[in-house]
PDB file of N, CA and C in Angstrom:
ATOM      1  N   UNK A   1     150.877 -20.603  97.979  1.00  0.00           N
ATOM      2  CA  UNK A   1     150.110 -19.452  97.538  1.00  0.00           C
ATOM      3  C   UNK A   1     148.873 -19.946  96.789  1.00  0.00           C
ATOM      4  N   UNK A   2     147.548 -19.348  97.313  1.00  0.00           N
ATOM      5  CA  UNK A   2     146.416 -19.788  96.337  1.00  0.00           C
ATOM      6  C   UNK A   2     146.374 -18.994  95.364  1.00  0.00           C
ATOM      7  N   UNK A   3     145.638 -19.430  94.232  1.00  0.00           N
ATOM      8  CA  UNK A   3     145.030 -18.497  93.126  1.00  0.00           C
ATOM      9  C   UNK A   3     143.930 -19.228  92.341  1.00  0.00           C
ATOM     10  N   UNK A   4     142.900 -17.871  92.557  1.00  0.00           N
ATOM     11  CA  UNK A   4     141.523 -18.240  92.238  1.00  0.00           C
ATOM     12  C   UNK A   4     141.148 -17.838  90.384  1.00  0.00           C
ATOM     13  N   UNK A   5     140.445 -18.843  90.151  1.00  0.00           N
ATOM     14  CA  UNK A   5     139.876 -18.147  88.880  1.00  0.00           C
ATOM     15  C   UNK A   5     138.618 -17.449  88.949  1.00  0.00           C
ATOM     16  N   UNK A   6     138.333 -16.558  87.779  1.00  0.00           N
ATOM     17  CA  UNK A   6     137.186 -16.177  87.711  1.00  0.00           C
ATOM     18  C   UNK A   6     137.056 -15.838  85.888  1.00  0.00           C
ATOM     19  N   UNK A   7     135.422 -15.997  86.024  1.00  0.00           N
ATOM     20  CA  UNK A   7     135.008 -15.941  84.606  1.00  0.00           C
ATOM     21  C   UNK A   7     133.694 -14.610  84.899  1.00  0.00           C
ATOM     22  N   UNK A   8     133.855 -13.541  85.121  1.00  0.00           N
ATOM     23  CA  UNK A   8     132.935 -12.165  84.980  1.00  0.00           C
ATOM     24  C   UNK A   8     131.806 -12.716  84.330  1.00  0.00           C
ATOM     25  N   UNK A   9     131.592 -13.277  83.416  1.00  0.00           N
ATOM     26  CA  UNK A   9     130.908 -13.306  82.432  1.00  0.00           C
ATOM     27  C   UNK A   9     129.430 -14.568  82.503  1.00  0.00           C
ATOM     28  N   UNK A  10     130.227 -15.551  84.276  1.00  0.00           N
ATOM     29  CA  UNK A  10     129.091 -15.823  84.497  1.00  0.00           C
ATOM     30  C   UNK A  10     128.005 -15.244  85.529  1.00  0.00           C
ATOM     31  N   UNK A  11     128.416 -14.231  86.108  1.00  0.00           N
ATOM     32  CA  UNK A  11     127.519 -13.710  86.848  1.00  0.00           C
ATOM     33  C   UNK A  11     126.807 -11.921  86.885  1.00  0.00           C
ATOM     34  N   UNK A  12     125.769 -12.282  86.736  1.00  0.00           N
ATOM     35  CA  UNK A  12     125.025 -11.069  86.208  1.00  0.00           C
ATOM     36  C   UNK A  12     124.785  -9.435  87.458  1.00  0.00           C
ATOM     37  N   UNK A  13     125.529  -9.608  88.541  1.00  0.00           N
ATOM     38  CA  UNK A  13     125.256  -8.657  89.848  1.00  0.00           C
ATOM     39  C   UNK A  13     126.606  -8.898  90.000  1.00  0.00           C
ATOM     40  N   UNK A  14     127.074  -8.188  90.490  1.00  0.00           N
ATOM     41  CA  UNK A  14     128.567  -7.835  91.844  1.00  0.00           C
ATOM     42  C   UNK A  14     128.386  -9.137  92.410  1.00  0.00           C
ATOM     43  N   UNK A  15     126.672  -8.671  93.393  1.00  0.00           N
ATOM     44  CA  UNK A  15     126.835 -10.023  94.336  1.00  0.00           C
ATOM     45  C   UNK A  15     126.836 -11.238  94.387  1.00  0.00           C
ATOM     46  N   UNK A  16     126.452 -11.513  92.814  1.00  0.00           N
ATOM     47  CA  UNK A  16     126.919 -12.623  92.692  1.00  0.00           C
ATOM     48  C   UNK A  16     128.149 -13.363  92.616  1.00  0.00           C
ATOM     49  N   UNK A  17     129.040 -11.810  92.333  1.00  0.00           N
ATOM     50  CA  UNK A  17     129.903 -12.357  92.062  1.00  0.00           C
ATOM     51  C   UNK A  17     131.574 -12.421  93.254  1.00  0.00           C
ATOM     52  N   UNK A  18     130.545 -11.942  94.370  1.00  0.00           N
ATOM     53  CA  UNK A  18     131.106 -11.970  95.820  1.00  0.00           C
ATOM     54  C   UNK A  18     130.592 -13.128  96.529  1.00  0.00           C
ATOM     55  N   UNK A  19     129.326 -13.499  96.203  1.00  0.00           N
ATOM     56  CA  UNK A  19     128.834 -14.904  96.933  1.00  0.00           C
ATOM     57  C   UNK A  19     130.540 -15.692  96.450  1.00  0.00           C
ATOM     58  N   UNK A  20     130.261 -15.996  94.995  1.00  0.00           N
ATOM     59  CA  UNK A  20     131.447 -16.742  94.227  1.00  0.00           C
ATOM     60  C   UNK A  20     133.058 -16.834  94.831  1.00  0.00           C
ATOM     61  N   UNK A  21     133.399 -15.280  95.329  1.00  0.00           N
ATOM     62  CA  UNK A  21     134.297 -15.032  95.924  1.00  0.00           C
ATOM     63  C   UNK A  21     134.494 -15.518  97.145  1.00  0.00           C
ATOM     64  N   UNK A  22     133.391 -15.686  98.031  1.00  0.00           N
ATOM     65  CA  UNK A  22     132.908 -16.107  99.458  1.00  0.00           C
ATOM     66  C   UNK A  22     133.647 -17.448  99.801  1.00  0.00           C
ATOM     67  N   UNK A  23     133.122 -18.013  98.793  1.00  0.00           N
ATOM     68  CA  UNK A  23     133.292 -19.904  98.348  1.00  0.00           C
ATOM     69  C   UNK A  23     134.428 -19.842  98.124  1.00  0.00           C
ATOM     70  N   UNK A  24     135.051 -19.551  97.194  1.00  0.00           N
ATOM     71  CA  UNK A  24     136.287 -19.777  96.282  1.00  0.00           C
ATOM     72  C   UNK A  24     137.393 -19.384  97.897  1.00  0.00           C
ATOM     73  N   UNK A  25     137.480 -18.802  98.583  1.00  0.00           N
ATOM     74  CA  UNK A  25     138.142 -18.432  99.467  1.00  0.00           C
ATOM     75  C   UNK A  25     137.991 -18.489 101.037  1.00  0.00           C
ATOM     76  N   UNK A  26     136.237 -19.405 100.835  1.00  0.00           N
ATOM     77  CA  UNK A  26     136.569 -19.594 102.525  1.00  0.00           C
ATOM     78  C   UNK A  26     136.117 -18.565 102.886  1.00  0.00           C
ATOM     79  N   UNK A  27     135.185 -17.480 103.108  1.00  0.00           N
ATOM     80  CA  UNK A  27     135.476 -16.397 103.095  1.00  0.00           C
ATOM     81  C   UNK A  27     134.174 -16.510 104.789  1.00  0.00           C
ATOM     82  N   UNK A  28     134.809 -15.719 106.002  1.00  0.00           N
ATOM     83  CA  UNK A  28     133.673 -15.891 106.489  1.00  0.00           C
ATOM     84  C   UNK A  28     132.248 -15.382 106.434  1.00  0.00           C
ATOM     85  N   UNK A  29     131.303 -15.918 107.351  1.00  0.00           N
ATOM     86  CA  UNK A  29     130.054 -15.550 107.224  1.00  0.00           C
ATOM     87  C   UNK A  29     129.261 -13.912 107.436  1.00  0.00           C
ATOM     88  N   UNK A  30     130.001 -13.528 108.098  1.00  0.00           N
ATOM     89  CA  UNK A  30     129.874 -12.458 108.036  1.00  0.00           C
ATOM     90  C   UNK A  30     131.008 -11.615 107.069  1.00  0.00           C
ATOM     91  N   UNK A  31     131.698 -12.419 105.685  1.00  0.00           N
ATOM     92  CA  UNK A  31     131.725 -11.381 104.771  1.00  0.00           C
ATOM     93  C   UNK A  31     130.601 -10.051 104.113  1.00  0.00           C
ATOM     94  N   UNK A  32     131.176  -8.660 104.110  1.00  0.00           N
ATOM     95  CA  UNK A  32     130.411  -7.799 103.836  1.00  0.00           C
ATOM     96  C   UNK A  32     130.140  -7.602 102.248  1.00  0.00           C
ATOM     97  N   UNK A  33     130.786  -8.737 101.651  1.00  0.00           N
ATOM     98  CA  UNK A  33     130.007  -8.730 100.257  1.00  0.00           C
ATOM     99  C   UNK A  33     130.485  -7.370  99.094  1.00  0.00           C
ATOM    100  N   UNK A  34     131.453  -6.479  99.606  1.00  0.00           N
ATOM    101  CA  UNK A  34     131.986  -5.767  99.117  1.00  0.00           C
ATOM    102  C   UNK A  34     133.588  -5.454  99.103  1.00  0.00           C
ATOM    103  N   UNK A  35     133.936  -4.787  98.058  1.00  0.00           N
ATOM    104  CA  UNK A  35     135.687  -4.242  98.111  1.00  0.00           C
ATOM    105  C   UNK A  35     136.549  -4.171  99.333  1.00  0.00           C
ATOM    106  N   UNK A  36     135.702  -3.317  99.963  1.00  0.00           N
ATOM    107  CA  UNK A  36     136.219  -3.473 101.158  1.00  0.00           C
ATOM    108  C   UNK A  36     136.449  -4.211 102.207  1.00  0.00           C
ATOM    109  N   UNK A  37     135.428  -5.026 102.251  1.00  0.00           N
ATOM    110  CA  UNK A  37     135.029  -6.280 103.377  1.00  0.00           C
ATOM    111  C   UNK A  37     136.606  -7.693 102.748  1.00  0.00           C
ATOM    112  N   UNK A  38     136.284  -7.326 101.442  1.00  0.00           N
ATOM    113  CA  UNK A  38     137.161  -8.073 100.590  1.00  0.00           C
ATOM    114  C   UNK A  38     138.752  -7.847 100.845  1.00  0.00           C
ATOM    115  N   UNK A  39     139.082  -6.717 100.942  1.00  0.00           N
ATOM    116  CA  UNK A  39     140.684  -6.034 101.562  1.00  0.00           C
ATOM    117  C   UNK A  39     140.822  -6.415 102.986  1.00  0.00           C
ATOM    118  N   UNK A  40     139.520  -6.623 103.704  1.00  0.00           N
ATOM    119  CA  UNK A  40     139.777  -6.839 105.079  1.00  0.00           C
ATOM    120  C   UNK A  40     140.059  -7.872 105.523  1.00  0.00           C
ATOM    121  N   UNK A  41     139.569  -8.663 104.652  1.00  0.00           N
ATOM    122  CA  UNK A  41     139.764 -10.514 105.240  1.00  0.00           C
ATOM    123  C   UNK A  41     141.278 -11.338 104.106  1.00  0.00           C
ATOM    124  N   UNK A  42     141.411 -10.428 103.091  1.00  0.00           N
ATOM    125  CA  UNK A  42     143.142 -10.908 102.261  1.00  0.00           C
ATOM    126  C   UNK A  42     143.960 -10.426 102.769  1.00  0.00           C
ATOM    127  N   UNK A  43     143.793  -8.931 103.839  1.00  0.00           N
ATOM    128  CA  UNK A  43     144.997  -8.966 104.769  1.00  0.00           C
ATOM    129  C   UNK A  43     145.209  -9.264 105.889  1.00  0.00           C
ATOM    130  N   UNK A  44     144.251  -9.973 105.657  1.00  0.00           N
ATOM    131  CA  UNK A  44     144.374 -11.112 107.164  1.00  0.00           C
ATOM    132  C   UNK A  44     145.131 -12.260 106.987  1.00  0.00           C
ATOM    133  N   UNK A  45     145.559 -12.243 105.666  1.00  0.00           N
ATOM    134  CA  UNK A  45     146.173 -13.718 105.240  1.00  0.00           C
ATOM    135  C   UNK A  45     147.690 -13.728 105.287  1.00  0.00           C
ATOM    136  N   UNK A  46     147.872 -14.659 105.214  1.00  0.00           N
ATOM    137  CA  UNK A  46     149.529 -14.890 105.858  1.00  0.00           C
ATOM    138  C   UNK A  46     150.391 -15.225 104.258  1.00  0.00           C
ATOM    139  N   UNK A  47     149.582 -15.218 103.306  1.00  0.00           N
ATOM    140  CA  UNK A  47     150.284 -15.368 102.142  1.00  0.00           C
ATOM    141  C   UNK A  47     149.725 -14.521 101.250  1.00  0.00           C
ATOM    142  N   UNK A  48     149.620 -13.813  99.779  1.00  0.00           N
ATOM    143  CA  UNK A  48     148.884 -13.502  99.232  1.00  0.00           C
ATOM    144  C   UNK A  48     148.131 -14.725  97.946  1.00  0.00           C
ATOM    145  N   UNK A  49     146.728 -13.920  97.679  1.00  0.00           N
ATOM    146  CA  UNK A  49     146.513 -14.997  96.815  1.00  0.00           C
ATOM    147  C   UNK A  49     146.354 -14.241  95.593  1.00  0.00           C
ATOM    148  N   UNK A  50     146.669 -14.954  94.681  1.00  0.00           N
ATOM    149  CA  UNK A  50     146.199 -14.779  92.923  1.00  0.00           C
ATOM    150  C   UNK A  50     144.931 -14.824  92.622  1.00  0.00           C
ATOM    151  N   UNK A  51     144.949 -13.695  91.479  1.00  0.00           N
ATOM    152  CA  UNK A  51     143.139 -13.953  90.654  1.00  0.00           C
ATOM    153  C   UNK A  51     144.164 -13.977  89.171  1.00  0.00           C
ATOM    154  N   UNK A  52     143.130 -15.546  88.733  1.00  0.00           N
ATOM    155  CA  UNK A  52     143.384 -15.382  87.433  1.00  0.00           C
ATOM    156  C   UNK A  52     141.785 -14.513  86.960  1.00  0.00           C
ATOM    157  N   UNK A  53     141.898 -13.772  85.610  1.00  0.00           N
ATOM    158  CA  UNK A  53     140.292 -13.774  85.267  1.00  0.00           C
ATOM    159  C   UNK A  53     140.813 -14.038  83.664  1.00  0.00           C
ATOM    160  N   UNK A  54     139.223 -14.818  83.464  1.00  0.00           N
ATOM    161  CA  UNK A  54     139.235 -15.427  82.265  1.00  0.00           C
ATOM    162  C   UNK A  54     138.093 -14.446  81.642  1.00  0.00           C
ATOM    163  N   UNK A  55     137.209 -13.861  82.114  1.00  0.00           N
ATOM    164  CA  UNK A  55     136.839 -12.889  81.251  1.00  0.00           C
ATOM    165  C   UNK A  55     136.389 -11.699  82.070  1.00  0.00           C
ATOM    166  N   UNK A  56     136.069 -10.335  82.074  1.00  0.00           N
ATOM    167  CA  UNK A  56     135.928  -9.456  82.801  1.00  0.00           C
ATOM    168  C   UNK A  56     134.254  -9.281  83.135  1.00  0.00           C
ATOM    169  N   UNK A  57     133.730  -9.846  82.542  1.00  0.00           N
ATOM    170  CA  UNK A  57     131.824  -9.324  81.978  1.00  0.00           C
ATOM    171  C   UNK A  57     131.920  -8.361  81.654  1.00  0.00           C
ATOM    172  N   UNK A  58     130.634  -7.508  81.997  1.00  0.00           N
ATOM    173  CA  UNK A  58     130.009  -6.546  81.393  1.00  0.00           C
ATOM    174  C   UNK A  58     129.629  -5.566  82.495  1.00  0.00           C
ATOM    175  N   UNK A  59     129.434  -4.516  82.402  1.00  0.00           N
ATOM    176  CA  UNK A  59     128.633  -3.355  83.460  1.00  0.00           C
ATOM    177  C   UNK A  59     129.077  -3.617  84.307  1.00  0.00           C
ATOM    178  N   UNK A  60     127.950  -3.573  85.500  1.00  0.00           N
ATOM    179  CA  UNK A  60     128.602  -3.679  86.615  1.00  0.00           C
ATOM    180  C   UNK A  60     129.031  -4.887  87.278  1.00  0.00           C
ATOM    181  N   UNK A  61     129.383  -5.972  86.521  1.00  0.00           N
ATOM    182  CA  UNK A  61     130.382  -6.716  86.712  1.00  0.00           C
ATOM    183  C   UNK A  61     131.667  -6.436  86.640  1.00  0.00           C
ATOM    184  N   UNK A  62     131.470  -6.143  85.514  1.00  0.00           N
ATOM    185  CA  UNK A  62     133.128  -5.714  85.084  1.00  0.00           C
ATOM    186  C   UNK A  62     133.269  -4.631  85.991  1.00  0.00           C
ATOM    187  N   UNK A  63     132.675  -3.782  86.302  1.00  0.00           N
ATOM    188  CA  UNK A  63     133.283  -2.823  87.468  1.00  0.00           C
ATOM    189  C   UNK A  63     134.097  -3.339  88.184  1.00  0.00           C
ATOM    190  N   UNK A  64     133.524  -3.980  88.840  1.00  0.00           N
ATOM    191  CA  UNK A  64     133.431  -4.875  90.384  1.00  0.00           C
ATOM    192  C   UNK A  64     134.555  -5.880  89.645  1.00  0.00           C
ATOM    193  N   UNK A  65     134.936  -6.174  88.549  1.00  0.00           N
ATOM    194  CA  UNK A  65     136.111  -7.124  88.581  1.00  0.00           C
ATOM    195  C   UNK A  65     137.241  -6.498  88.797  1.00  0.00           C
ATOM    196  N   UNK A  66     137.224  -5.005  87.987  1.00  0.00           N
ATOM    197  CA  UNK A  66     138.263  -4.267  87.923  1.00  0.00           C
ATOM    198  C   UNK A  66     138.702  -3.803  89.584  1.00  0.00           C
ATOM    199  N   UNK A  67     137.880  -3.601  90.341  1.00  0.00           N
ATOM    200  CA  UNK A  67     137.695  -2.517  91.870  1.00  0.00           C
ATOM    201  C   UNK A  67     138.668  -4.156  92.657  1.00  0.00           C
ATOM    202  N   UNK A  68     137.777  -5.224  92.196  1.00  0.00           N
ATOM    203  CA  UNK A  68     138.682  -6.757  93.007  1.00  0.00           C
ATOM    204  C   UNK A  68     140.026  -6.472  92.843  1.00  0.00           C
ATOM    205  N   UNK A  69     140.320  -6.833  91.451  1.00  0.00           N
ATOM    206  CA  UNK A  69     141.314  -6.518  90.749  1.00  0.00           C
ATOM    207  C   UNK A  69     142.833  -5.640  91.583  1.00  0.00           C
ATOM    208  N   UNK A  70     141.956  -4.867  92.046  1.00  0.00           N
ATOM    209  CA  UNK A  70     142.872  -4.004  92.887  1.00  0.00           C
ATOM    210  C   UNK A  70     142.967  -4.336  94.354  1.00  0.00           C
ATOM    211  N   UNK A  71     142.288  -4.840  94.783  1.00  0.00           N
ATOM    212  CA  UNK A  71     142.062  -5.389  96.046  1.00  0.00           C
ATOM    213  C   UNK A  71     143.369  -6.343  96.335  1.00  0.00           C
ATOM    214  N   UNK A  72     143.203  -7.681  95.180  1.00  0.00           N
ATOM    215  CA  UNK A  72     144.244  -8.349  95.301  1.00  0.00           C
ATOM    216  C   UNK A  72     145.550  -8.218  95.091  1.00  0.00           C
ATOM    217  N   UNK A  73     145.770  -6.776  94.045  1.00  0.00           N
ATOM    218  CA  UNK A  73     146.915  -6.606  93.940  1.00  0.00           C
ATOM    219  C   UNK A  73     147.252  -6.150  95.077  1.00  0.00           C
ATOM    220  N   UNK A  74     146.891  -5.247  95.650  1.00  0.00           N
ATOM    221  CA  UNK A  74     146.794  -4.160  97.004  1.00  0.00           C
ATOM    222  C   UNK A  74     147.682  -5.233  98.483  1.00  0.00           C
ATOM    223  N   UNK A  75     146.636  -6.757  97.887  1.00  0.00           N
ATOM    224  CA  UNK A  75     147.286  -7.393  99.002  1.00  0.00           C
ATOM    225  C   UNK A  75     148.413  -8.437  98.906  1.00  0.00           C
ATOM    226  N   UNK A  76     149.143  -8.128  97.361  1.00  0.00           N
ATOM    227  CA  UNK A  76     150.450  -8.618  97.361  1.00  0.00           C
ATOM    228  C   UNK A  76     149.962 -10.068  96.248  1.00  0.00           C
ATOM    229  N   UNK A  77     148.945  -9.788  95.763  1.00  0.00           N
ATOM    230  CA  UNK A  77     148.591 -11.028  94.789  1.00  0.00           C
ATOM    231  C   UNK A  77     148.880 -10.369  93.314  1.00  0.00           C
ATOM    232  N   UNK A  78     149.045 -11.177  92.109  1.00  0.00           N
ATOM    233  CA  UNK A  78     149.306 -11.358  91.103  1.00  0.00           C
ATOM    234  C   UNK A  78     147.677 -11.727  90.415  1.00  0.00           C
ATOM    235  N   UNK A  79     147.630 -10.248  89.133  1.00  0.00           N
ATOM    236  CA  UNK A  79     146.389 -10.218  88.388  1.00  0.00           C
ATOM    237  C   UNK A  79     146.977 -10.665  87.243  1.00  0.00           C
ATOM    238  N   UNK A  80     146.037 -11.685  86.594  1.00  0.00           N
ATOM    239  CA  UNK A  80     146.261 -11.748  84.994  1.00  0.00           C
ATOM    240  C   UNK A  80     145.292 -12.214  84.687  1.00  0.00           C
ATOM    241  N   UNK A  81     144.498 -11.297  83.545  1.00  0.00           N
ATOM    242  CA  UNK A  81     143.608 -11.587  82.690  1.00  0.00           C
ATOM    243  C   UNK A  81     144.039 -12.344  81.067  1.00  0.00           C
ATOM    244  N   UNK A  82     143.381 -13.546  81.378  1.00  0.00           N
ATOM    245  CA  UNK A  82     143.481 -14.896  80.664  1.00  0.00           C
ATOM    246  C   UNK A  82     143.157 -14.500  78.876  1.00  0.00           C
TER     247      UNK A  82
END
């Protein structure tokens, strides 16, 4: 089982903080960079993966951590904020 970290707090856009996600997971090239695109390619996976988060950010980061947040639980992964 993988599990990714994340720190909200270094990236100032969502998309940055989906590029981040992109990497951290392999994610393909035509990821859509959003929640959804994000649910589409973790239930494609044959295991689930973990998010640790070490901090949530701010605005609309923290949105977008919380909306992930659910994504991964959704696909059978384990959330814990650090």
């Amino acid at each position: 089982m993988q599990t990714i970290m994340i720190d909200g707090s270094r990236y100032s856009t969502p998309r940055e903080l989906h590029l981040a996600l992109k990497q951290m997971l392999s994610l393909p090239s035509f990821y859509g960079m959003n929640a959804d695109a994000l649910n589409d390619c973790l239930s494609e996976r044959t295991q689930p993966v973990n998010l640790w988060i070490l901090d949530s950010g701010a605005g609309d980061v923290a949105s977008a951590v919380s909306v992930i947040s659910e994504v991964f639980r959704d696909n059978g992964g384990i959330v814990k904020e650090l």
